[in-house]
N, C-alpha and C. Protein backbone atom coordinates (compact mmCIF):
# COMPACT_ATOMS: atom_id res chain seq x y z
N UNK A 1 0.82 -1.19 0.00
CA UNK A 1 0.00 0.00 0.00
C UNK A 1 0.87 1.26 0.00
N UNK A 2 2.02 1.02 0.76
CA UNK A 2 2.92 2.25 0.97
C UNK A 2 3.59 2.49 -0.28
N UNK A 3 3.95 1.85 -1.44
CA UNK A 3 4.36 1.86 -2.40
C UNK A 3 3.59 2.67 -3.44
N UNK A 4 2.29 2.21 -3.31
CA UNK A 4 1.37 2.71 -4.45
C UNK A 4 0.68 4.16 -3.89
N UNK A 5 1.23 4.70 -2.35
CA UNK A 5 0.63 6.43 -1.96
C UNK A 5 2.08 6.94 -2.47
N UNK A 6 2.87 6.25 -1.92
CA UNK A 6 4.34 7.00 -2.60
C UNK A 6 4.99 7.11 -4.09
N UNK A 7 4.75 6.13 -4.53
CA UNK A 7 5.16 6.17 -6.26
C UNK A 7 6.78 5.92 -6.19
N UNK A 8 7.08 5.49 -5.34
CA UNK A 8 9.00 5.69 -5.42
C UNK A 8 9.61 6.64 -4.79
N UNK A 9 9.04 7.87 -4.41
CA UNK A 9 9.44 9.11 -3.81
C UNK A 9 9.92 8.41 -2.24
N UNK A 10 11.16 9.18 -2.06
CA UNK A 10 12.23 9.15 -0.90
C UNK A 10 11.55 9.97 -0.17
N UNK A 11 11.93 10.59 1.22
CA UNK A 11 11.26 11.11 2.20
C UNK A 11 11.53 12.70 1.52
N UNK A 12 10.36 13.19 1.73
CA UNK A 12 10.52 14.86 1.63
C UNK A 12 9.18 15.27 2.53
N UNK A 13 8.65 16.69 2.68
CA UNK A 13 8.48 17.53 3.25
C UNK A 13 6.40 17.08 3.17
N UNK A 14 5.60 16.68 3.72
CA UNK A 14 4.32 17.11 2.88
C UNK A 14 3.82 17.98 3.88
N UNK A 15 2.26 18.17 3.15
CA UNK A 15 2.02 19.16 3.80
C UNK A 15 0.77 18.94 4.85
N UNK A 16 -0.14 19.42 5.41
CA UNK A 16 -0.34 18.65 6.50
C UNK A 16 -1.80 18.04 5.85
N UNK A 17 -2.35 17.24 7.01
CA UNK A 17 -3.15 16.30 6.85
C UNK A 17 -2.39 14.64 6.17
N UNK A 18 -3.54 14.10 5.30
CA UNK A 18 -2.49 12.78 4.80
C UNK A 18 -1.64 11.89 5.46
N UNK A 19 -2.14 11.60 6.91
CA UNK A 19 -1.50 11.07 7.94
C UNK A 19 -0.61 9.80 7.27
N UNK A 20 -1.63 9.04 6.52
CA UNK A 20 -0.83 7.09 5.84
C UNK A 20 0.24 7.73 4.86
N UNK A 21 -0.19 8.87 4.28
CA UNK A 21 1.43 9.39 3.37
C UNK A 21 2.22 9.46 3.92
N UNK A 22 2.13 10.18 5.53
CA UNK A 22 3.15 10.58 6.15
C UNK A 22 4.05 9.78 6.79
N UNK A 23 3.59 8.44 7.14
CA UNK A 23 3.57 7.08 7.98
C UNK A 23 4.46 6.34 6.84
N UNK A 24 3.31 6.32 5.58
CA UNK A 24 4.11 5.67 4.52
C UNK A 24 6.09 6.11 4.26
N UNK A 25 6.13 7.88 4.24
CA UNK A 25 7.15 8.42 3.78
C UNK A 25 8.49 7.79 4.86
N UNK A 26 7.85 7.92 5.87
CA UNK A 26 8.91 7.93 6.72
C UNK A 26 9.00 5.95 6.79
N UNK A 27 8.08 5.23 6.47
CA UNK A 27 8.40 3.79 6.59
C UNK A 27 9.50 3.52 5.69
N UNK A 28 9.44 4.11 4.41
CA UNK A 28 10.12 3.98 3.05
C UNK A 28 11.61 4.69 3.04
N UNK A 29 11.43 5.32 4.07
CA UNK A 29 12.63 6.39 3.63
C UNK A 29 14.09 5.62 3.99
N UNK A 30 15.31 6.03 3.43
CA UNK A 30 16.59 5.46 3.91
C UNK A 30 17.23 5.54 5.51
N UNK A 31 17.42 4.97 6.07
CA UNK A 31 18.62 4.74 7.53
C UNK A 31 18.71 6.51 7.27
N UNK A 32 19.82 6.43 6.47
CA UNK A 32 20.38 8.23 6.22
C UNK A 32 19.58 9.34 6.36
N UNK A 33 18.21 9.01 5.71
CA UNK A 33 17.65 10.14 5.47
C UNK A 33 17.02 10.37 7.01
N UNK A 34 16.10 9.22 7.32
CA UNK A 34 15.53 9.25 9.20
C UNK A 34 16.33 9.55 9.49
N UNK A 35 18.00 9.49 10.00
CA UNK A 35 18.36 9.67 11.15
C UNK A 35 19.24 11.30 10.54
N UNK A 36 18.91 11.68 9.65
CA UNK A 36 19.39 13.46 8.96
C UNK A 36 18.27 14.34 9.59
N UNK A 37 17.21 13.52 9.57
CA UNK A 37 15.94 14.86 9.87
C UNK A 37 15.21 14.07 11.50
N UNK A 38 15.90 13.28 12.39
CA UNK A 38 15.03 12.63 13.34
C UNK A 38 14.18 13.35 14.01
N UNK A 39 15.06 14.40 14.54
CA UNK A 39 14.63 15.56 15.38
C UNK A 39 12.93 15.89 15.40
N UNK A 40 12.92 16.38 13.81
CA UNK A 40 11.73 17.02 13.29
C UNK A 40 10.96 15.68 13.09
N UNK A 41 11.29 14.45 12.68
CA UNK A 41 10.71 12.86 12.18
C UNK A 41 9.62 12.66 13.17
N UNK A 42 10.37 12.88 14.72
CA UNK A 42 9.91 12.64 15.92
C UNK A 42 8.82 13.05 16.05
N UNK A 43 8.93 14.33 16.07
CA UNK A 43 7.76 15.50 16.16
C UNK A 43 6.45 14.70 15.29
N UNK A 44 7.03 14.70 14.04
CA UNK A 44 6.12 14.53 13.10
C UNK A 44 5.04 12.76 13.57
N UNK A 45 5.92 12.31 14.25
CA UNK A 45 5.06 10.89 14.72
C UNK A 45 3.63 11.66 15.42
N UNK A 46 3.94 12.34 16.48
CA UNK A 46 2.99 13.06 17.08
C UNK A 46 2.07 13.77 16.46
N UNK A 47 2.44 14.39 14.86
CA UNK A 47 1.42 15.05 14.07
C UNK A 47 0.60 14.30 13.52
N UNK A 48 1.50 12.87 13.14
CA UNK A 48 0.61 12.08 12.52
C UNK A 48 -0.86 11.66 13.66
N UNK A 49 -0.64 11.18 14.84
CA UNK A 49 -1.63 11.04 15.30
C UNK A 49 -2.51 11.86 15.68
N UNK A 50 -1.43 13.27 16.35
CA UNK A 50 -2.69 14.28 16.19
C UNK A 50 -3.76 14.46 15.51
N UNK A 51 -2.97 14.59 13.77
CA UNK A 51 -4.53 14.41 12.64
C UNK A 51 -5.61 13.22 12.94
N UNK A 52 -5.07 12.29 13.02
CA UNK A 52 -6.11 11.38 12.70
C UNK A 52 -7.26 11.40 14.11
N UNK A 53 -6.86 12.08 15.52
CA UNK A 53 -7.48 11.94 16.33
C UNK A 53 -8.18 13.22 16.32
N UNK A 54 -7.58 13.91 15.61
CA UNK A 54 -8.89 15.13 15.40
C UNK A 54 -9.72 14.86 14.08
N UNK A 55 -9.24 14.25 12.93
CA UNK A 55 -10.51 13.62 12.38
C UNK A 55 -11.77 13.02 13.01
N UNK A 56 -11.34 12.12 14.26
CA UNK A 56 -12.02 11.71 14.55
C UNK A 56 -13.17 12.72 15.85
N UNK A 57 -12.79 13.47 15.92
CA UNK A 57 -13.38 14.52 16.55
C UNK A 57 -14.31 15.51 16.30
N UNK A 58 -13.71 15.64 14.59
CA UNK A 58 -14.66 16.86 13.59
C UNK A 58 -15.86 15.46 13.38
N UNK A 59 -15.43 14.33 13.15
CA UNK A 59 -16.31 13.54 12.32
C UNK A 59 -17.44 13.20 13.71
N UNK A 60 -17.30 13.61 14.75
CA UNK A 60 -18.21 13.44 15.51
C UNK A 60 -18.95 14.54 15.88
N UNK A 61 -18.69 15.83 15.40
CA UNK A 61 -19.12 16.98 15.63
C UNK A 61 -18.54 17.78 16.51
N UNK A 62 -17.63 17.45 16.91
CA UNK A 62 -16.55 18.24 18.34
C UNK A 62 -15.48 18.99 17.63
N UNK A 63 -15.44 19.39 18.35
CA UNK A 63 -13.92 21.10 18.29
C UNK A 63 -12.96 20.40 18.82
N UNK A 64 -11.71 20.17 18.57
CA UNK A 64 -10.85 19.40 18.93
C UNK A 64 -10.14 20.20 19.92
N UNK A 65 -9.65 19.65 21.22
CA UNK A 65 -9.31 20.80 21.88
C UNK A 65 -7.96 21.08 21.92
N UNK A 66 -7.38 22.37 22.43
CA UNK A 66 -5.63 22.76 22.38
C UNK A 66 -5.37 22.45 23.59
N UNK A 67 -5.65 21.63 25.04
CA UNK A 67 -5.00 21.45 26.13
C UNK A 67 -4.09 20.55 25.72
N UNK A 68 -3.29 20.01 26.84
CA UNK A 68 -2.27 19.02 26.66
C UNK A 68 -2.79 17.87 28.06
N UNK A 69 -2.30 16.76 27.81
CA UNK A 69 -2.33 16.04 28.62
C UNK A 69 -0.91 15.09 29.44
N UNK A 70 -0.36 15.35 30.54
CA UNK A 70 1.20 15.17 30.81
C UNK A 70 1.93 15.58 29.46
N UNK A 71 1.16 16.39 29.31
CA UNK A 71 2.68 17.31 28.40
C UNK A 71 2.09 17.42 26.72
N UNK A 72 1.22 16.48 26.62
CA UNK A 72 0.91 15.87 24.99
C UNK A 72 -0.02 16.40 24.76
N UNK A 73 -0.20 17.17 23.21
CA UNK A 73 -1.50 17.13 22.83
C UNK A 73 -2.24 15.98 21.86
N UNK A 74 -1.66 14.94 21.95
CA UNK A 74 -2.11 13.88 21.44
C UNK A 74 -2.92 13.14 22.45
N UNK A 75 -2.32 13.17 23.54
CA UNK A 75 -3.33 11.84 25.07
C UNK A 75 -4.47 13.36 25.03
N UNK A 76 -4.64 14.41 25.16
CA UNK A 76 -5.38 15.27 25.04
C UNK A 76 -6.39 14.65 24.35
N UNK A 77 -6.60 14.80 23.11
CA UNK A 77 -7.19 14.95 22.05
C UNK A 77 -7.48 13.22 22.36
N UNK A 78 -6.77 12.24 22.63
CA UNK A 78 -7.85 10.56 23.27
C UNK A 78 -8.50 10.62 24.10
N UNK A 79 -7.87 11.51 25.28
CA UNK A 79 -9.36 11.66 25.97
C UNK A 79 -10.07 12.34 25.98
N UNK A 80 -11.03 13.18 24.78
CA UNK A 80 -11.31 13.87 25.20
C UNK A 80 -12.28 12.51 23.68
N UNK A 81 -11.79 11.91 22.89
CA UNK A 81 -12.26 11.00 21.98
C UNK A 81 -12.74 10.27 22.38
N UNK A 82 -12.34 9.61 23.72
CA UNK A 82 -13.15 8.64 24.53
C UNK A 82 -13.90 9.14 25.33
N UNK A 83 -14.31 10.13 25.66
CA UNK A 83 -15.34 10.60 26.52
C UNK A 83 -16.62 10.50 25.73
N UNK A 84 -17.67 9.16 26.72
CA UNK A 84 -18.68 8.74 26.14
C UNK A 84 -18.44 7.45 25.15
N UNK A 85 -17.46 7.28 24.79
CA UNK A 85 -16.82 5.88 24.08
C UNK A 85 -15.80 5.03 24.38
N UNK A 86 -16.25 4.45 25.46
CA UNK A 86 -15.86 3.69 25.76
C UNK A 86 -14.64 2.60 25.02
N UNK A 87 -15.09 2.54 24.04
CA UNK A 87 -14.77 1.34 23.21
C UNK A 87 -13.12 2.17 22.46
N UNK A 88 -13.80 3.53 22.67
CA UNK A 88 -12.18 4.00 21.71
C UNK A 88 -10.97 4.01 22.86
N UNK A 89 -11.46 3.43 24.20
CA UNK A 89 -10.36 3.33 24.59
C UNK A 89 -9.08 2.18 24.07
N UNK A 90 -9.64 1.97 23.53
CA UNK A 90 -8.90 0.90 22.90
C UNK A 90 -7.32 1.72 22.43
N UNK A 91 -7.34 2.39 21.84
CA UNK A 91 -5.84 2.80 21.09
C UNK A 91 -5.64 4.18 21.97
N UNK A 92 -5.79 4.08 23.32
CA UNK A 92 -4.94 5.01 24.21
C UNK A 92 -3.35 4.36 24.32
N UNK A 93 -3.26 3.26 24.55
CA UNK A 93 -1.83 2.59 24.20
C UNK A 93 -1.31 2.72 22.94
N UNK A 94 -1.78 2.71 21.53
CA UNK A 94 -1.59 3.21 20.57
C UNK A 94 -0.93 4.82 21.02
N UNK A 95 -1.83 5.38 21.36
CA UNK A 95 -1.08 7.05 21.62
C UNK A 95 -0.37 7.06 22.38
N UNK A 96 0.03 6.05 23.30
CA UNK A 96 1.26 6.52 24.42
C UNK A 96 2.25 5.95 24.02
N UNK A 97 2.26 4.70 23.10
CA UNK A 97 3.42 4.30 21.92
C UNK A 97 3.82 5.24 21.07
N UNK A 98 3.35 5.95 20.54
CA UNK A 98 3.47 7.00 19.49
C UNK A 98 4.13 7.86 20.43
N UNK A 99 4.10 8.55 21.55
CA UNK A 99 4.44 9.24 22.54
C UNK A 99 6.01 8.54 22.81
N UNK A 100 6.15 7.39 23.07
CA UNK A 100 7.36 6.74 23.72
C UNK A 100 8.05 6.67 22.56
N UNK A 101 7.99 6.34 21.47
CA UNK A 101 8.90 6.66 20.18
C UNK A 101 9.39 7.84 19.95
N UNK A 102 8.13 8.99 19.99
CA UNK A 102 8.54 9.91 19.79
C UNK A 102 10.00 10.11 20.60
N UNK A 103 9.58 10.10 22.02
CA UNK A 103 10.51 10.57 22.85
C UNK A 103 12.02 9.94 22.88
N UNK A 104 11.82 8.59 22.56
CA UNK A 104 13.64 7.56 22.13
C UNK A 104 13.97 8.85 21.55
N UNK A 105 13.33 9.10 20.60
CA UNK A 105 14.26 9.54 19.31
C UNK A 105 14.65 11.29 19.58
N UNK A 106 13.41 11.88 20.44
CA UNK A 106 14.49 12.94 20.85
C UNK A 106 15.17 13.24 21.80
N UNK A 107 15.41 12.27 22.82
CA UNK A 107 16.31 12.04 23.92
C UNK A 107 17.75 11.34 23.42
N UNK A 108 17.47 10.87 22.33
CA UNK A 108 18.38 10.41 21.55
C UNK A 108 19.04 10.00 20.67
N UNK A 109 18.96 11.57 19.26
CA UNK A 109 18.80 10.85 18.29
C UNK A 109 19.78 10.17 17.27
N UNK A 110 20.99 10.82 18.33
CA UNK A 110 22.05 9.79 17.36
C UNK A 110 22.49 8.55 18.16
N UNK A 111 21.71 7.82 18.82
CA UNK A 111 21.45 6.17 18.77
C UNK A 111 21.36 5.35 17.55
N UNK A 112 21.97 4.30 18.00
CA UNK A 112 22.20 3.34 16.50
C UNK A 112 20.76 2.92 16.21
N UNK A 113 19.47 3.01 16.93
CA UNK A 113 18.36 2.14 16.62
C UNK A 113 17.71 3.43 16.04
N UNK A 114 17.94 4.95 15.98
CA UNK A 114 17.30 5.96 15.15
C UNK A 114 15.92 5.65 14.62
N UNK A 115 16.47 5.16 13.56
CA UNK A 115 16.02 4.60 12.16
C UNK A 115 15.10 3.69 12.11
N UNK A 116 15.51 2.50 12.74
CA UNK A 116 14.11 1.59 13.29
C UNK A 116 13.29 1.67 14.46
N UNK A 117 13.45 2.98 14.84
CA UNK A 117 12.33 3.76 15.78
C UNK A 117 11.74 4.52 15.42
N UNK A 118 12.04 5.15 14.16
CA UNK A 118 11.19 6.02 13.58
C UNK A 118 10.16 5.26 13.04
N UNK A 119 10.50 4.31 12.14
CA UNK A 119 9.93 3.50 10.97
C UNK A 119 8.94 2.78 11.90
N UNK A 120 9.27 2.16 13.24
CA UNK A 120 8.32 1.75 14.21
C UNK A 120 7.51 3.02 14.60
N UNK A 121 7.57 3.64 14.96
CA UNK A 121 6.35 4.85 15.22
C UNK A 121 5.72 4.94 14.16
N UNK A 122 5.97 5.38 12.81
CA UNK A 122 5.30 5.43 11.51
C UNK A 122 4.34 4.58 11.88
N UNK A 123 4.82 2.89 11.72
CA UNK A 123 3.37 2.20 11.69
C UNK A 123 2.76 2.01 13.24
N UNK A 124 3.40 2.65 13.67
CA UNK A 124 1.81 2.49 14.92
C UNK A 124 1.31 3.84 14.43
N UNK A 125 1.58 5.03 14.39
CA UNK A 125 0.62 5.93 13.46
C UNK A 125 -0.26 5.33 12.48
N UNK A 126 0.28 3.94 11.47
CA UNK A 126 -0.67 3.90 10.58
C UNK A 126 -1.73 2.79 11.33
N UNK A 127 -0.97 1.95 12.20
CA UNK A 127 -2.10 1.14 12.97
C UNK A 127 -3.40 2.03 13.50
N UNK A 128 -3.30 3.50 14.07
CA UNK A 128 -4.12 4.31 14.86
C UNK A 128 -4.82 4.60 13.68
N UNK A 129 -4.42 5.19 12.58
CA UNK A 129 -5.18 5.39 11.60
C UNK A 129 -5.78 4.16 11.03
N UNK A 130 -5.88 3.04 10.71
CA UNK A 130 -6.36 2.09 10.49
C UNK A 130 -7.57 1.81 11.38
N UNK A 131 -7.50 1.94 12.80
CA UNK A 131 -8.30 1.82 13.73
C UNK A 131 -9.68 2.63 14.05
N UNK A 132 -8.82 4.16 13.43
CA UNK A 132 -9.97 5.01 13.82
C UNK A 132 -10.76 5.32 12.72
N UNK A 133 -10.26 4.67 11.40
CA UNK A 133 -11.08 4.85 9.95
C UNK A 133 -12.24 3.09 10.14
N UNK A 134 -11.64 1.78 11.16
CA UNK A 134 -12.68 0.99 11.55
C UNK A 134 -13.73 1.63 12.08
N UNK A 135 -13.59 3.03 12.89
CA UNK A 135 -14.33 3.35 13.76
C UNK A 135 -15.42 4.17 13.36
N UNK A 136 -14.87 4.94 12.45
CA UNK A 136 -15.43 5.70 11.76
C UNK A 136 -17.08 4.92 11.16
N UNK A 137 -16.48 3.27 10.35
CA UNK A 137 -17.18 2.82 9.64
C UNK A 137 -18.16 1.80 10.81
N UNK A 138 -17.69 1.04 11.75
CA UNK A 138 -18.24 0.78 12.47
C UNK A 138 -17.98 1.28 14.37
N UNK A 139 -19.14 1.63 14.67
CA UNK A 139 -19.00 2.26 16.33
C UNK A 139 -18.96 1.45 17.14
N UNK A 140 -18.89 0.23 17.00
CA UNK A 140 -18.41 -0.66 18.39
C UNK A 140 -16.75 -1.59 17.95
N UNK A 141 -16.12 -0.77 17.00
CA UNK A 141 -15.06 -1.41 16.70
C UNK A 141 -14.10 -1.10 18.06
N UNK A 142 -13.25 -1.76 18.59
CA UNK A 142 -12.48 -1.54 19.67
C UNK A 142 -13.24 -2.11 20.93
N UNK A 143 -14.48 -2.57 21.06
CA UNK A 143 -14.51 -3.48 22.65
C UNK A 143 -13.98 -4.52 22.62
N UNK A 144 -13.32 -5.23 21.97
CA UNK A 144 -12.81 -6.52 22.28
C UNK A 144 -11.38 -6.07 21.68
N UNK A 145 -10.71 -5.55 22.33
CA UNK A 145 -9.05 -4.86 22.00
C UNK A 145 -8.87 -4.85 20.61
N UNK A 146 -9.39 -3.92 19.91
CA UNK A 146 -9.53 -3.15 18.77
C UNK A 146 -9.53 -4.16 17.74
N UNK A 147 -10.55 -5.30 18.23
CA UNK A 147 -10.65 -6.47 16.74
C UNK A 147 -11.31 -5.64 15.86
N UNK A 148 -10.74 -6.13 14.82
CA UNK A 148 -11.28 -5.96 13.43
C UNK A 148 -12.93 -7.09 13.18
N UNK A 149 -13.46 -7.82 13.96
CA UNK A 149 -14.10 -8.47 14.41
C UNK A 149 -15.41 -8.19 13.13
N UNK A 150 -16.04 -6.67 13.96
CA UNK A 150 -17.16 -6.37 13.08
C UNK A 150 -17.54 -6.25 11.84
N UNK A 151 -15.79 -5.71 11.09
CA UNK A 151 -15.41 -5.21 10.25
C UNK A 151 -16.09 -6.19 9.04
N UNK A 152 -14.96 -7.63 9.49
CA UNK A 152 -14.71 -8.94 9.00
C UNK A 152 -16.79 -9.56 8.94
N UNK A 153 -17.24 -9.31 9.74
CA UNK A 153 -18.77 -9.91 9.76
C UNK A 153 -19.50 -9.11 8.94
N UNK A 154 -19.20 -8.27 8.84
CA UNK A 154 -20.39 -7.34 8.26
C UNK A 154 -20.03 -7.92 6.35
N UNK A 155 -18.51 -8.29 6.19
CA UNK A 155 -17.88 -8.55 4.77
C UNK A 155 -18.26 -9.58 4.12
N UNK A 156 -18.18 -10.74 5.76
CA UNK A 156 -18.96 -12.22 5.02
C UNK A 156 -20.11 -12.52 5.26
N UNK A 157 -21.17 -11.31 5.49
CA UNK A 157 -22.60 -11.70 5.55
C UNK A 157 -23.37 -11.62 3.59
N UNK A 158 -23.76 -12.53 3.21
CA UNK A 158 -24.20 -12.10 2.10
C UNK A 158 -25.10 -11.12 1.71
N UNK A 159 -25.20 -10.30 0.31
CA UNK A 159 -25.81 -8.81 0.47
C UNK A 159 -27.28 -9.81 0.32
N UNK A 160 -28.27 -8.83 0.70
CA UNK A 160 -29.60 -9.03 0.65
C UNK A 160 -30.09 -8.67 -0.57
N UNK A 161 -30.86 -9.77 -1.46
CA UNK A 161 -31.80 -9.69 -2.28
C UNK A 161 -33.09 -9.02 -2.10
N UNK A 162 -33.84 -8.64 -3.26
CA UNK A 162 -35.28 -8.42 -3.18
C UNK A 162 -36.11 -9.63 -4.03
C-alpha cells in the first residue's frame, strides 16, 4: 500500500493532513535520510496522530481541543475522543506508543536504533489510523481490544436480495 501512496518518492516535506502518506514516507525512507531529519521525524510521529485523532473529533461533531495532557497534545485529544466511548479506549496505548517513540528519538537521536524507531512509530501511526477509519465505519469497533471483528462480519454476511 505504501508503495502505491508514494510512487518511489524518498522522504521529503508534505504538507499537512495525509497522515498514511506521512507514515508511509517515513516507513520507506533510507537509515540516512531518518536519522538526517530525526529531530523534526519525531515531532512529526505526534502530528501524525494528532490528525487522525482530530478527524475523529470533527467527524463526531466536536472542536478538537488545544490542552495538553502530561505534556501531549495527542493523550489530550484521546481523551477527550473517549469521553462517552468507551470502546475507543482501545488505542490510548496506541497514543502513548506514538508518545514513547517519539521521545527515544528525541532524547536520543544519534542512537544506533534511530532509524528503526522512527519506521516503528510510523506504523503504529498507521495502525491508529487504520483503527480510527474501523471506527469511523463501524462504532463498536475496539470493545474486544480493537478487533477488526465487526469489520470482518459485516464482509462475510451475504448482500440481501429483493
Amino acid at each position: 500500500m505504501c508503495q502505491e501512496l508514494l510512487g518511489g518518492a524518498g522522504l521529503r516535506r508534505l504538507g499537512p493532513g495525509a497522515p498514511d502518506l506521512h507514515a508511509c514516507v517515513i516507513v520507506a525512507a533510507s537509515d540516512a535520510e531518518l536519522v538526517a531529519a530525526a529531530p523534526e521525524l519525531a515531532n512529526e510521529l505526534l502530528a501524525i496522530g494528532e490528525t487522525i485523532l482530530e478527524t475523529w473529533l470533527i467527524a463526531r461533531g466536536e472542536v478538537p481541543t488545544d490542552r495538553t495532557v502530561e505534556g501531549f497534545h495527542l493523550l489530550a485529544l484521546h481523551r477527550q475522543g473517549a469521553r462517552g466511548e468507551p470502546s475507543f479506549n482501545a488505542c490510548r496505548e496506541t497514543c502513548r506508543e506514538l508518545v514513547y517513540h517519539r521521545n527515544l528519538v528525541r532524547l536520543d537521536p544519534d542512537n544506533s536504533e534511530t532509524a528503526r524507531r522512527l519506521r516503528l512509530g510510523a506504523m503504529v501511526g498507521k495502525h491508529l489510523a487504520l483503527f480510527i477509519g474501523g471506527k469511523l465505519e463501524v462504532a463498536g469497533l475496539g470493545e474486544f481490544c480493537c478487533s477488526s471483528r465487526p469489520l470482518r462480519q459485516s464482509e462475510a454476511q451475504p448482500a440481501e436480495t429483493m
